[in-house]
C-alpha atoms as a PDB file:
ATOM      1  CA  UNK A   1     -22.311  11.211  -8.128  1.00  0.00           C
ATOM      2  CA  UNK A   2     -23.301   9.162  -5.353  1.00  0.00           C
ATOM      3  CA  UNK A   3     -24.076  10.236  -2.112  1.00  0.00           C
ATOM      4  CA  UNK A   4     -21.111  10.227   0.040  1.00  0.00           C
ATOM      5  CA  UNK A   5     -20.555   7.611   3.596  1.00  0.00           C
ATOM      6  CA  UNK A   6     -18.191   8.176   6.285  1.00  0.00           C
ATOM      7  CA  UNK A   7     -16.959   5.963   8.997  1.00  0.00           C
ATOM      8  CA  UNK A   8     -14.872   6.993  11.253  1.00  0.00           C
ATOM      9  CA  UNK A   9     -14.080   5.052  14.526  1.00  0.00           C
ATOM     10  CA  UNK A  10     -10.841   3.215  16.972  1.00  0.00           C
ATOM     11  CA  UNK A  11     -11.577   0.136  19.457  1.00  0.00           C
ATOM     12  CA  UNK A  12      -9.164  -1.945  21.089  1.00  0.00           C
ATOM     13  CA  UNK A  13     -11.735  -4.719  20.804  1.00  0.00           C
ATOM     14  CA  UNK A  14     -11.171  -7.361  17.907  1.00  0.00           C
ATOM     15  CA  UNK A  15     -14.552  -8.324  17.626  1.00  0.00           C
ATOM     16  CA  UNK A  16     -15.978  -4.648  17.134  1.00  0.00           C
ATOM     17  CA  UNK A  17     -12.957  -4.101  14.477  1.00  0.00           C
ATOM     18  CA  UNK A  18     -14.456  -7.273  12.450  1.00  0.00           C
ATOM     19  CA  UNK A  19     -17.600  -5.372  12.527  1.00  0.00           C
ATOM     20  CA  UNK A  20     -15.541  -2.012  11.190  1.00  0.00           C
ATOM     21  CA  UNK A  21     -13.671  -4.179   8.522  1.00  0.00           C
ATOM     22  CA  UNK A  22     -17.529  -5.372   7.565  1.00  0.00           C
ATOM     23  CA  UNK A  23     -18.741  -2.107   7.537  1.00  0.00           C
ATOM     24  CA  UNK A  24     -15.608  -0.775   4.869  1.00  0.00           C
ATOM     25  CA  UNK A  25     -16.688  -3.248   2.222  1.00  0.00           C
ATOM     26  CA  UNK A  26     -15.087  -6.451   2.912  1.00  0.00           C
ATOM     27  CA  UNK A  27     -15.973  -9.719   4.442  1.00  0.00           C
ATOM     28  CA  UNK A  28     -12.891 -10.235   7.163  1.00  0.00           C
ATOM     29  CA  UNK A  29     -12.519 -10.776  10.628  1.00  0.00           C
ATOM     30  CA  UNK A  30      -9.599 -11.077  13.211  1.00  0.00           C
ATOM     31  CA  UNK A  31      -8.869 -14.830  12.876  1.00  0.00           C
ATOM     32  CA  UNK A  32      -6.794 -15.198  16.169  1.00  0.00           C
ATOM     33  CA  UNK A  33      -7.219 -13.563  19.211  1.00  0.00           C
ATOM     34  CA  UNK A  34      -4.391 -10.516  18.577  1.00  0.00           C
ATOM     35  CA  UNK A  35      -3.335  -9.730  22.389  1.00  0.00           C
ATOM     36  CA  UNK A  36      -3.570  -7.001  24.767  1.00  0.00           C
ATOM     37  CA  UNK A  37      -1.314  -4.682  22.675  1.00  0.00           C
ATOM     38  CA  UNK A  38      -4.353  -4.536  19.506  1.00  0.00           C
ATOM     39  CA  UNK A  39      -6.003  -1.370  18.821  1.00  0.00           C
ATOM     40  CA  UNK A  40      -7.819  -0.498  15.579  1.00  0.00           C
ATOM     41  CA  UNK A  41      -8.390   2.668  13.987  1.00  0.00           C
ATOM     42  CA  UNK A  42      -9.917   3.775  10.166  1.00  0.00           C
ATOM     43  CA  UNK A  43     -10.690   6.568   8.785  1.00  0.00           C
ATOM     44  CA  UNK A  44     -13.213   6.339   5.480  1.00  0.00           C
ATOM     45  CA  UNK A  45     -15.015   7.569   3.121  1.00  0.00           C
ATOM     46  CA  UNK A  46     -16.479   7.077  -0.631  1.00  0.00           C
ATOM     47  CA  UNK A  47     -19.856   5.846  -2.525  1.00  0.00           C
ATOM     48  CA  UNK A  48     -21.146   3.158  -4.341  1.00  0.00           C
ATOM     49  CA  UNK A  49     -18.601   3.539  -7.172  1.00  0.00           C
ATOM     50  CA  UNK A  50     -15.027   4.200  -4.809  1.00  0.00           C
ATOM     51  CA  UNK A  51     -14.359   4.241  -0.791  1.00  0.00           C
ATOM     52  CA  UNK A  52     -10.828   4.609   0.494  1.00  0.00           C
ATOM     53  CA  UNK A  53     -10.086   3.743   3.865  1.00  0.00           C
ATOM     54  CA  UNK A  54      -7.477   4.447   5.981  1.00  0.00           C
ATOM     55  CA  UNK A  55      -6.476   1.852   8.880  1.00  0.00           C
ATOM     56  CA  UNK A  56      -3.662   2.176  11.493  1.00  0.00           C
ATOM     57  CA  UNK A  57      -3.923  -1.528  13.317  1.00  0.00           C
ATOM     58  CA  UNK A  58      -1.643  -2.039  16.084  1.00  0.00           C
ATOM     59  CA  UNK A  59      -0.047  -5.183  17.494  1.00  0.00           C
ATOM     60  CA  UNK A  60       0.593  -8.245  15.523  1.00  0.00           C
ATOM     61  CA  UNK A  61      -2.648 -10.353  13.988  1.00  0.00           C
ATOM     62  CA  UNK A  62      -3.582 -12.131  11.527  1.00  0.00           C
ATOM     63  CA  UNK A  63      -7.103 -11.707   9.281  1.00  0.00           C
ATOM     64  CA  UNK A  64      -8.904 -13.064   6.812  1.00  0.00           C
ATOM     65  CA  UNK A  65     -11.895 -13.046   4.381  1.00  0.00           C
ATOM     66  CA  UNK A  66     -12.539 -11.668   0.618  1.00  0.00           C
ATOM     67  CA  UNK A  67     -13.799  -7.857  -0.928  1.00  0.00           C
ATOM     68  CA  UNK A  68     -17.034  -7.842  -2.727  1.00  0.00           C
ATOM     69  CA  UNK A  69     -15.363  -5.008  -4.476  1.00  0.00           C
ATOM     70  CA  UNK A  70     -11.302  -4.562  -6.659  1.00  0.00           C
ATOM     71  CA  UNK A  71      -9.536  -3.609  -3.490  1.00  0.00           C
ATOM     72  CA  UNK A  72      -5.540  -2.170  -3.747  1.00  0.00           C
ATOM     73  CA  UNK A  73      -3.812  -1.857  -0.872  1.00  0.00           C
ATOM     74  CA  UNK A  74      -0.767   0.283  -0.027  1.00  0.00           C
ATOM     75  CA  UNK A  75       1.115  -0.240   3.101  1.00  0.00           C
ATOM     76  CA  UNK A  76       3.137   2.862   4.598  1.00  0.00           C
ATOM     77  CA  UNK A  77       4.209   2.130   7.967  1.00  0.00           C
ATOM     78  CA  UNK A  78       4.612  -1.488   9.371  1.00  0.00           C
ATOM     79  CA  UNK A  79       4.747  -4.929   8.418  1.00  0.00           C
ATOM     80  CA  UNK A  80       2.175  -6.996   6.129  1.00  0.00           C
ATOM     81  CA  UNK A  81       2.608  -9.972   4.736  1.00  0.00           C
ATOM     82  CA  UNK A  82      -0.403 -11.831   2.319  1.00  0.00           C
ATOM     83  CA  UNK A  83      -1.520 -14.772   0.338  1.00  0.00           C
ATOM     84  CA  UNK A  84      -3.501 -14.693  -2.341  1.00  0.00           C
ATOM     85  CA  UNK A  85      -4.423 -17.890  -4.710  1.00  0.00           C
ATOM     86  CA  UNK A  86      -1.104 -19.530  -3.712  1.00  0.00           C
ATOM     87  CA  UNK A  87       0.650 -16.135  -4.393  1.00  0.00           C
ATOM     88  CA  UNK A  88       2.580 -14.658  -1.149  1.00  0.00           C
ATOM     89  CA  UNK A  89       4.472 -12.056  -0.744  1.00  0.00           C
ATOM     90  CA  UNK A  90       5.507  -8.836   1.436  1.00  0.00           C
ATOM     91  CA  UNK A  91       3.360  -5.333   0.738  1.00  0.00           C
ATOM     92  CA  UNK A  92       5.960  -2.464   2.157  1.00  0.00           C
ATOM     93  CA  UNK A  93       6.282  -0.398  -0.735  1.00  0.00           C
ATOM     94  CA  UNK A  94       4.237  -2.529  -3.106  1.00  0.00           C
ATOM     95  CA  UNK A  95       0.516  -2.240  -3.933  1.00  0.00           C
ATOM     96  CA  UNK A  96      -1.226  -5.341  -4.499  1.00  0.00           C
ATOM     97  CA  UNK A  97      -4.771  -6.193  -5.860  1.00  0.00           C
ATOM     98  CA  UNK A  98      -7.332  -8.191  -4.286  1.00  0.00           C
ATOM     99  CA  UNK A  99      -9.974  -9.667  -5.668  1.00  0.00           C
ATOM    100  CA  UNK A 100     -13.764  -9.828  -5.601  1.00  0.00           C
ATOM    101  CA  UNK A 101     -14.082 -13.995  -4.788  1.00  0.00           C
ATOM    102  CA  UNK A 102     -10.077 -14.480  -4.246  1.00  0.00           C
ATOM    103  CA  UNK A 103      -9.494 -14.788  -0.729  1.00  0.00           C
ATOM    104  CA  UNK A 104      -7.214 -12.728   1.199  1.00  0.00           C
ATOM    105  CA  UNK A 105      -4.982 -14.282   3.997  1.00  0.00           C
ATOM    106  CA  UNK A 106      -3.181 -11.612   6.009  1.00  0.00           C
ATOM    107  CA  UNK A 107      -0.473 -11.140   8.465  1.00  0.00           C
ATOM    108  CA  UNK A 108       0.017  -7.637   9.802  1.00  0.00           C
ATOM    109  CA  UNK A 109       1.938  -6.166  12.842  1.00  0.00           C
ATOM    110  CA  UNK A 110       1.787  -1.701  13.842  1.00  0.00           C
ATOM    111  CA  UNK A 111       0.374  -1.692  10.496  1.00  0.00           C
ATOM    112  CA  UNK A 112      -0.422   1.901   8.529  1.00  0.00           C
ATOM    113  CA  UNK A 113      -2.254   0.975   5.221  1.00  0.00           C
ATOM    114  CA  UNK A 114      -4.251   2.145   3.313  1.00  0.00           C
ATOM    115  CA  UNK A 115      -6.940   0.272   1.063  1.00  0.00           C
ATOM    116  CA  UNK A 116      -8.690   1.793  -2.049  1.00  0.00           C
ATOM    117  CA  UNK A 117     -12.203  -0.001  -3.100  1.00  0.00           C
ATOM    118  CA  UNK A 118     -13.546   0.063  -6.669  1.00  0.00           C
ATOM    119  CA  UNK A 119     -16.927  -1.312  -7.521  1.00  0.00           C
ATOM    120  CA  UNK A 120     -16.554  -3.278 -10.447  1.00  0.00           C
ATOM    121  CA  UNK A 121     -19.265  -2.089 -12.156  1.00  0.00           C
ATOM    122  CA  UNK A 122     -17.178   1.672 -12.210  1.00  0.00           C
ATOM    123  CA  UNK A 123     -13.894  -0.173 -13.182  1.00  0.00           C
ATOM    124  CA  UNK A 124     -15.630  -1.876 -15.970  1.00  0.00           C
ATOM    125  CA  UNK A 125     -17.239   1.431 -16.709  1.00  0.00           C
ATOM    126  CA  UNK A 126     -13.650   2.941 -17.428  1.00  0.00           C
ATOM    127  CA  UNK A 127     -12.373  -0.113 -18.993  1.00  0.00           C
ATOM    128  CA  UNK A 128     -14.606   0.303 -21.672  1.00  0.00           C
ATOM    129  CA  UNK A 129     -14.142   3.819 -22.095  1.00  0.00           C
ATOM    130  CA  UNK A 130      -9.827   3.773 -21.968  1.00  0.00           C
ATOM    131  CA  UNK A 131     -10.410   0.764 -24.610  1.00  0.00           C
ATOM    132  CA  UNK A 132     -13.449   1.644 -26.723  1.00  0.00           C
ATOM    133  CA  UNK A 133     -14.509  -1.879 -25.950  1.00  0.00           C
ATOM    134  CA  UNK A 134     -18.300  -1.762 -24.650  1.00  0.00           C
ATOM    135  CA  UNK A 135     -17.795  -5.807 -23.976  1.00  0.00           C
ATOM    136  CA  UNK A 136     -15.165  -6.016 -21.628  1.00  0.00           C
ATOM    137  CA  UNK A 137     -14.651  -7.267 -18.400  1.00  0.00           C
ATOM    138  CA  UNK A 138     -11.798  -6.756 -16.386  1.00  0.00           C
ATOM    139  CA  UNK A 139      -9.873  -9.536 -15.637  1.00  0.00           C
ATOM    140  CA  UNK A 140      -6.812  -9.778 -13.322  1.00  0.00           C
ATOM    141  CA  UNK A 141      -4.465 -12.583 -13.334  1.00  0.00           C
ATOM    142  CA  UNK A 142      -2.419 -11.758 -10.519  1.00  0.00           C
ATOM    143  CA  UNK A 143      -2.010  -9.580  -7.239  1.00  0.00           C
ATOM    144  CA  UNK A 144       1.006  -8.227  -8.104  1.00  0.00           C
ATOM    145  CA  UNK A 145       1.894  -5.038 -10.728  1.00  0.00           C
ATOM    146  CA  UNK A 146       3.201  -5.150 -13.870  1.00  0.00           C
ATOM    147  CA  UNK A 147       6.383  -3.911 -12.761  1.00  0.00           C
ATOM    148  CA  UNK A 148       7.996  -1.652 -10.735  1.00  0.00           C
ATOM    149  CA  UNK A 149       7.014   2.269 -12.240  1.00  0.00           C
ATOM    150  CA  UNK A 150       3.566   0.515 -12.584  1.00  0.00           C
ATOM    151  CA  UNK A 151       3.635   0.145  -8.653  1.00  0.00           C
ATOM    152  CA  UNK A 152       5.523   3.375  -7.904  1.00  0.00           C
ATOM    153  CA  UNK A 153       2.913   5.251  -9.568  1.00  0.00           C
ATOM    154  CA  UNK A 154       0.152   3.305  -8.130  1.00  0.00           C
ATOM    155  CA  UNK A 155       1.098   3.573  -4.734  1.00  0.00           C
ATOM    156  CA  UNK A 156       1.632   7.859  -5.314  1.00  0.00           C
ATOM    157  CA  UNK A 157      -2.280   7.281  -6.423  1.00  0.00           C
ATOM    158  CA  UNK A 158      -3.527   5.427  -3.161  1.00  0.00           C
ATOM    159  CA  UNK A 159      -1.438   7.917  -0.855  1.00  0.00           C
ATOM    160  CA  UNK A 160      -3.237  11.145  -2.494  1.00  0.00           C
ATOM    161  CA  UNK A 161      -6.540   9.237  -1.862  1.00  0.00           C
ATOM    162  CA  UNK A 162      -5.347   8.734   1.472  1.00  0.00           C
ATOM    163  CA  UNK A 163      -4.848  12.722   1.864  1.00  0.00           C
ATOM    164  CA  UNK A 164      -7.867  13.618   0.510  1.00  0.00           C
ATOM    165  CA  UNK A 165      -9.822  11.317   3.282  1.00  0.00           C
ATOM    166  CA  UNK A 166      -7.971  12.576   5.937  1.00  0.00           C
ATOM    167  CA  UNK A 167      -8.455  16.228   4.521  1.00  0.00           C
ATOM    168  CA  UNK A 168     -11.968  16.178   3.443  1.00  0.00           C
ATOM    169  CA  UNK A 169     -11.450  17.057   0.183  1.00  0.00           C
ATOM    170  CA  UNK A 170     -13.086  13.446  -0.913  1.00  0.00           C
ATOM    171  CA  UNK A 171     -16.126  15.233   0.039  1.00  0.00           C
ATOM    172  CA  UNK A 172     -16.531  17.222  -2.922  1.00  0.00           C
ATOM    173  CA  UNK A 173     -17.933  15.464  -6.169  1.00  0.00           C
ATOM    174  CA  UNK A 174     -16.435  16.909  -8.791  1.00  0.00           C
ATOM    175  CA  UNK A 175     -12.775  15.425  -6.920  1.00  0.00           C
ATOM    176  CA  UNK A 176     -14.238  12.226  -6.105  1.00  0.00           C
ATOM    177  CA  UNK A 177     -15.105  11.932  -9.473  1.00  0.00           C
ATOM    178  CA  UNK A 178     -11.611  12.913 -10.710  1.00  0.00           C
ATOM    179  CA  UNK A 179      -9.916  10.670  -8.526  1.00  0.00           C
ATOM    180  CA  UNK A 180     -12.143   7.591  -9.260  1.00  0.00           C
ATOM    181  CA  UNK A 181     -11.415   7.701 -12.925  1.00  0.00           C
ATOM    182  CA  UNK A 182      -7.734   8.156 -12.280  1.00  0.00           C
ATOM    183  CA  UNK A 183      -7.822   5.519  -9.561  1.00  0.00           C
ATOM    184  CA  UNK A 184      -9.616   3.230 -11.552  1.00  0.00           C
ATOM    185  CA  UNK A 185      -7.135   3.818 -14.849  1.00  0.00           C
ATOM    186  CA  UNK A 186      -4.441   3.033 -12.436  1.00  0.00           C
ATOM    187  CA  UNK A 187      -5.460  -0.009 -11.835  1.00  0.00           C
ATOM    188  CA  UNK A 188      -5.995  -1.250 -15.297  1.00  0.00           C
ATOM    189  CA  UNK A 189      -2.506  -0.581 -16.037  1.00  0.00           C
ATOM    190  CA  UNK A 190      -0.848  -1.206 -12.989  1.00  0.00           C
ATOM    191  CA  UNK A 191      -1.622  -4.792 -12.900  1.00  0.00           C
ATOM    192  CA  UNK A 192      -1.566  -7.534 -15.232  1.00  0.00           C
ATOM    193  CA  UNK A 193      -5.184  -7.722 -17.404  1.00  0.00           C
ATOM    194  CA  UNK A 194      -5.873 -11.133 -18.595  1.00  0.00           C
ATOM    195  CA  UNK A 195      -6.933 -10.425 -22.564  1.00  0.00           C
ATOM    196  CA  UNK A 196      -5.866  -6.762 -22.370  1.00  0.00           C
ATOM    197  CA  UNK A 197      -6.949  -4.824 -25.421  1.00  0.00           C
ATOM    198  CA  UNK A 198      -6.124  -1.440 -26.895  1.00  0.00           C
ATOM    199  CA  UNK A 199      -7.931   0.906 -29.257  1.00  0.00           C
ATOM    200  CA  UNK A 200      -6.785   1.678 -32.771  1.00  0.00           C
ATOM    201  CA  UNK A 201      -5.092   4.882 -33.410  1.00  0.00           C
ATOM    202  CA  UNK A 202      -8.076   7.277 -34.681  1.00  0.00           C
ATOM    203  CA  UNK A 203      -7.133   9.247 -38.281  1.00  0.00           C
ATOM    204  CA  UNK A 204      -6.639  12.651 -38.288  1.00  0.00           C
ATOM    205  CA  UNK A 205     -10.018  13.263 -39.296  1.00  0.00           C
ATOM    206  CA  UNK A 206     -11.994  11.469 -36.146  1.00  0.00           C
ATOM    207  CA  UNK A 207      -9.569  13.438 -34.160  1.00  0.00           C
ATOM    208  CA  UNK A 208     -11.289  16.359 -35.211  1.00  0.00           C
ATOM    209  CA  UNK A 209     -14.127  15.479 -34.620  1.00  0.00           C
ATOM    210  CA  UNK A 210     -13.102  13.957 -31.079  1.00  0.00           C
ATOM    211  CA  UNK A 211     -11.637  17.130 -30.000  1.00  0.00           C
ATOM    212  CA  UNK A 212     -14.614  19.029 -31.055  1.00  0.00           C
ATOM    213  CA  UNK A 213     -17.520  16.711 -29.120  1.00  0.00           C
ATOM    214  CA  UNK A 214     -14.731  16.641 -25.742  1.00  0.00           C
ATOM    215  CA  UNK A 215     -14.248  20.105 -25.827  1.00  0.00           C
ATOM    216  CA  UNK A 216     -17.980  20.835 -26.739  1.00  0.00           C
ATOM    217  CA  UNK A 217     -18.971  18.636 -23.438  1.00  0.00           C
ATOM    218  CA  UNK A 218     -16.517  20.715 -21.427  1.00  0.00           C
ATOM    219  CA  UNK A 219     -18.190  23.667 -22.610  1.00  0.00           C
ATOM    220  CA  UNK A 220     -22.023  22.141 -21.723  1.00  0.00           C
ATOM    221  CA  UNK A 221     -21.101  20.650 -18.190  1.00  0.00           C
ATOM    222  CA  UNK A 222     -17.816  22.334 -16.571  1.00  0.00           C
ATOM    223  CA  UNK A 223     -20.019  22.884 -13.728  1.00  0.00           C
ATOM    224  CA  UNK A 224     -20.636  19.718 -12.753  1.00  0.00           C
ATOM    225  CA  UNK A 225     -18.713  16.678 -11.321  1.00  0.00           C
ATOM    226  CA  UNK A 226     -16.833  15.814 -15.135  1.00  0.00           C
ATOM    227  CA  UNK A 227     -13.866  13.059 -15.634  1.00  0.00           C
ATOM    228  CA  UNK A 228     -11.743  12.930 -18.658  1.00  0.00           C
ATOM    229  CA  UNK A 229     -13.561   9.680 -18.617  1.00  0.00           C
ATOM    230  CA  UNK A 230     -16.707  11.272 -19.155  1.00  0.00           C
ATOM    231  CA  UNK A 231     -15.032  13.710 -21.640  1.00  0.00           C
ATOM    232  CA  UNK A 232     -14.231  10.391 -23.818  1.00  0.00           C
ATOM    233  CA  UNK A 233     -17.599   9.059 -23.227  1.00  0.00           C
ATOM    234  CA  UNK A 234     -19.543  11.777 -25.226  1.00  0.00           C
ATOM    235  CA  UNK A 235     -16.445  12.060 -27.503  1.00  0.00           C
ATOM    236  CA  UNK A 236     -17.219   8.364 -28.493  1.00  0.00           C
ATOM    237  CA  UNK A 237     -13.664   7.732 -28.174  1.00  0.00           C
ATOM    238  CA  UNK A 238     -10.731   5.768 -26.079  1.00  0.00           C
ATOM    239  CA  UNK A 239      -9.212   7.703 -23.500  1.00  0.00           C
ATOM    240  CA  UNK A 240      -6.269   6.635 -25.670  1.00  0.00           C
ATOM    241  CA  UNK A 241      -7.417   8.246 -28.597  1.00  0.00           C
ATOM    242  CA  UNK A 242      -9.105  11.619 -26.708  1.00  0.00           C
ATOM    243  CA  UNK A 243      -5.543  12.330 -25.580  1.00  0.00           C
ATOM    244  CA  UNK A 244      -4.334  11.406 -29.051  1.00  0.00           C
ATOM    245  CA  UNK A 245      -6.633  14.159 -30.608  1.00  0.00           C
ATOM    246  CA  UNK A 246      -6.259  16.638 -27.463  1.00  0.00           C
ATOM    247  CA  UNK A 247      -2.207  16.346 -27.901  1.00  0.00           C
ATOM    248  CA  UNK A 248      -1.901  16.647 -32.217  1.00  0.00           C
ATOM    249  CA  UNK A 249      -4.262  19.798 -31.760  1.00  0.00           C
ATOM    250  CA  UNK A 250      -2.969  21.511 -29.047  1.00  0.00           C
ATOM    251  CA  UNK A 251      -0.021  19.994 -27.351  1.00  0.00           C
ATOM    252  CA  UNK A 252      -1.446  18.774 -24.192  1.00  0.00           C
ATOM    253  CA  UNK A 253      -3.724  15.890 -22.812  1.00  0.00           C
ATOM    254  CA  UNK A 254      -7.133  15.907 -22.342  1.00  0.00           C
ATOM    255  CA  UNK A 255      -6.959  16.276 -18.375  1.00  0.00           C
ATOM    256  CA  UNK A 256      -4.735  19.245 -18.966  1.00  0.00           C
ATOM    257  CA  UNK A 257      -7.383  21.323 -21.478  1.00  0.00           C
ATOM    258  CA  UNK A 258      -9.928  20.419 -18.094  1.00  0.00           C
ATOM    259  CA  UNK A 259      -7.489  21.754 -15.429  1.00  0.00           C
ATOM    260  CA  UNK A 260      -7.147  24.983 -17.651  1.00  0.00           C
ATOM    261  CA  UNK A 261     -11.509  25.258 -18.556  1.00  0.00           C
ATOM    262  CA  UNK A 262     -11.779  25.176 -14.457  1.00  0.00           C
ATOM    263  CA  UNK A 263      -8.719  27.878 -14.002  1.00  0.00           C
ATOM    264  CA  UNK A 264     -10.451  30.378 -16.650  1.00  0.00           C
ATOM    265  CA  UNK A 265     -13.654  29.368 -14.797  1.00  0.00           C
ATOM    266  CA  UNK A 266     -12.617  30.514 -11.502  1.00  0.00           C
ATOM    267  CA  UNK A 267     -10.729  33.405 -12.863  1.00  0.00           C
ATOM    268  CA  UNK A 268     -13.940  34.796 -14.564  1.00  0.00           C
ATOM    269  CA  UNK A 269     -16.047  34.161 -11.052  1.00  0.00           C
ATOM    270  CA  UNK A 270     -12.972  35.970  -9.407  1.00  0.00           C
ATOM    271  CA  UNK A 271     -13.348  38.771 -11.633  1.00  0.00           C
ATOM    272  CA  UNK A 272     -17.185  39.217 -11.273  1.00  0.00           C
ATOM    273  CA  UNK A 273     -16.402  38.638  -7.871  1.00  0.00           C
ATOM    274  CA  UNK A 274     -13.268  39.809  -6.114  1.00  0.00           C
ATOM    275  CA  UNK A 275     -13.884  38.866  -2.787  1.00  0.00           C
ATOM    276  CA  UNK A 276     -14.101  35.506  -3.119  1.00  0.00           C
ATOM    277  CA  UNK A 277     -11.296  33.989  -1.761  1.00  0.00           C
ATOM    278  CA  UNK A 278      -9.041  30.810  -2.675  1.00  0.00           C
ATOM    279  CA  UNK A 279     -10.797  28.639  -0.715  1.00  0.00           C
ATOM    280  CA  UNK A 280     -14.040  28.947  -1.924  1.00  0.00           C
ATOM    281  CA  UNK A 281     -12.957  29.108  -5.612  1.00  0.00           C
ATOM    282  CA  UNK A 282     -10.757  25.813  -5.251  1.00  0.00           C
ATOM    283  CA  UNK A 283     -13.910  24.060  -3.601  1.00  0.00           C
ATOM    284  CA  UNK A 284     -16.305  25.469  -6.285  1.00  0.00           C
ATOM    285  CA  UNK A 285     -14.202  24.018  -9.510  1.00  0.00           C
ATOM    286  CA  UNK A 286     -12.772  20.918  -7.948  1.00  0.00           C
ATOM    287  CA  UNK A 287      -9.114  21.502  -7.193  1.00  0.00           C
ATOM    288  CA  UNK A 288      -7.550  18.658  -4.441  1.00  0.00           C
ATOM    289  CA  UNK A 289      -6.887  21.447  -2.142  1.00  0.00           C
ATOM    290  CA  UNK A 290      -6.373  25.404  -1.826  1.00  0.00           C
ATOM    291  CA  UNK A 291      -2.478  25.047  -1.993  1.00  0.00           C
ATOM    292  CA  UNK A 292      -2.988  23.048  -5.471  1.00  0.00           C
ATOM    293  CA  UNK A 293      -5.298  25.470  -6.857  1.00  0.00           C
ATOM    294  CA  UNK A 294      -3.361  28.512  -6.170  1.00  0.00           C
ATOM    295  CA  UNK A 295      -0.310  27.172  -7.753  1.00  0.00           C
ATOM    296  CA  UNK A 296      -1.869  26.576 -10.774  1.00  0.00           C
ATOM    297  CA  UNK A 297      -3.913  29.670 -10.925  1.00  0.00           C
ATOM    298  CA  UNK A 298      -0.535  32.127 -10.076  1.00  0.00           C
ATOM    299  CA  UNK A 299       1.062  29.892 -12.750  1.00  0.00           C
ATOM    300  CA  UNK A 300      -1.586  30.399 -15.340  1.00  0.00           C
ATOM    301  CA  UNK A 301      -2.718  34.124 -14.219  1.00  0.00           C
ATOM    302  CA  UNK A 302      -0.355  35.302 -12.254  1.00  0.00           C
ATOM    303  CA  UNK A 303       0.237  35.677  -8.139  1.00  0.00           C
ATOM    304  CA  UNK A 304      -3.754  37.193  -7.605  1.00  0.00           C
ATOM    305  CA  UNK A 305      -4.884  34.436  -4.895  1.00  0.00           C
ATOM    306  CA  UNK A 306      -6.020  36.208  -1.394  1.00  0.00           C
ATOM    307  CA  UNK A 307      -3.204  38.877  -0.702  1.00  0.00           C
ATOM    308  CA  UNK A 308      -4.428  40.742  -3.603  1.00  0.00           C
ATOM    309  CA  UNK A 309      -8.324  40.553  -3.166  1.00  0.00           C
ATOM    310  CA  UNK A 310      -7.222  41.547   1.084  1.00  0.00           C
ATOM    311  CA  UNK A 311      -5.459  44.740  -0.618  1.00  0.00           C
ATOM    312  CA  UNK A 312      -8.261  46.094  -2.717  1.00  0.00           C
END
């Protein structure tokens, strides 16, 4: 992975907020002057392939400019109103995608929101992997989502990016790279491609043989900073058709069978190991967060976590 950048900083001073909103991967600026009431404040952090920034902007203003990066925004608290290519409409509750080269028109007022960037070199990367297409391009032909679930579930996907800036947890690789595949799948089916493709079911036979290379991979590189992306990658396969093979052999996705290779991971370090606490196992095999990784250990092995390593 990428090395990881952090910028964190407030001002009350538009000019210096242009110069944040410059530094987090866009172009903008503060196009009118937003009154004595303005104040600006982000919270970010990512590399070259995903950065997710979280801005509380207070007052009313109005902004514009364009991403040199696929940019979804999710508003939480606030007002926001955009324009996009002729395309307008109100973001509470709503993710919308802008652009790299579409420009961005915006119209904000005590604003929370937060915006997730994708390079598209990484989101081309994972189109061609969740298509088995090594010559496409993603291409967007509106702002908007699909429909509704699309956006629901998109917008649950920007706000746990949101909490793993504001907990730290972005800082460890093997989650950013979790979260950038799944961030980056959302998108490609959360709004509407332009020439969208889809794999061909595999036979039973290459699912055999997918399962074997995925699971073979997982075996090779657990320690490291895997995706099911990546697990589809050296399978050859779709992401379509590695949860295809994953699902007829064993009843459960792809991302599941990783979940459970990291639980029996920890559990054998916990066993060689029995002082090593919940903390440091969740950080070592890339769970979101201690609370996350105990639930799913007790549920796999059983309530162990830190009471019972504090009582031997």
């Amino acid at each position: 992975m990428d090395d990881l950048r952090r910028v964190r900083s407030s001002t009350t001073d538009p000019e210096e907020a242009d110069a944040l909103l410059r530094e987090a991967q866009g172009r903008f600026a503060f196009s009118r002057d937003p009154g004595a009431d303005f104040s600006f404040r982000v919270e970010q952090a990512g590399d070259d392939g995903l950065t997710v920034g979280v801005y509380r902007i207070g007052g009313e203003w109005v902004s514009d400019g364009e991403f040199d990066q696929f940019s979804v925004s999710g508003v939480f608290a606030g007002d926001y109103r955009w324009e996009m290519d002729g395309e307008r409409d109100s973001s509470y509750g709503v993710p919308f995608l802008a652009r790299p080269g579409h420009e961005l028109f915006g119209h904000g007022e005590s604003l929370s929101i937060v915006n997730v960037y994708i390079a598209p070199e990484r989101l081309r990367e994972v189109a061609r992997v969740v298509y088995a297409d090594d010559s496409i391009v993603p291409v967007f032909g509106s702002p908007r989502p699909v429909d509704l679930r699309r956006g629901r579930h998109m917008l649950q996907l920007v706000q746990v990016a949101a909490e793993f800036v504001n907990s730290g947890t972005i800082d460890d690789p093997m989650v950013r790279a979790g979260l950038s595949h799944a961030l980056a799948v959302g998108v490609l089916e959360c709004f509407p491609l332009t020439g969208e493709r889809r794999a061909r079911p595999a036979t039973a036979r290459s699912e055999l043989s997918i399962h074997r290379r995925a699971t073979r991979f997982v075996d090779d590189y657990l320690s490291l900073p895997i995706s099911v992306g990546d697990m589809a990658a050296a399978a050859g396969a779709s992401q379509y058709d590695l949860d295809a093979a994953f699902r007829s052999r064993t009843g459960a996705s792809a991302v599941s069978y990783l979940r459970a290779a990291r639980l029996a991971a920890a559990h054998a370090d916990r066993a060689r190991e029995p002082a090593l606490g919940d903390d440091a196992l969740a950080a070592r095999w890339g769970f979101a967060s201690t609370d996350r990784f105990r639930r799913a250990y007790d549920s796999a092995y059983g309530a162990v976590g830190d009471a019972a390593v504090e009582s031997l």
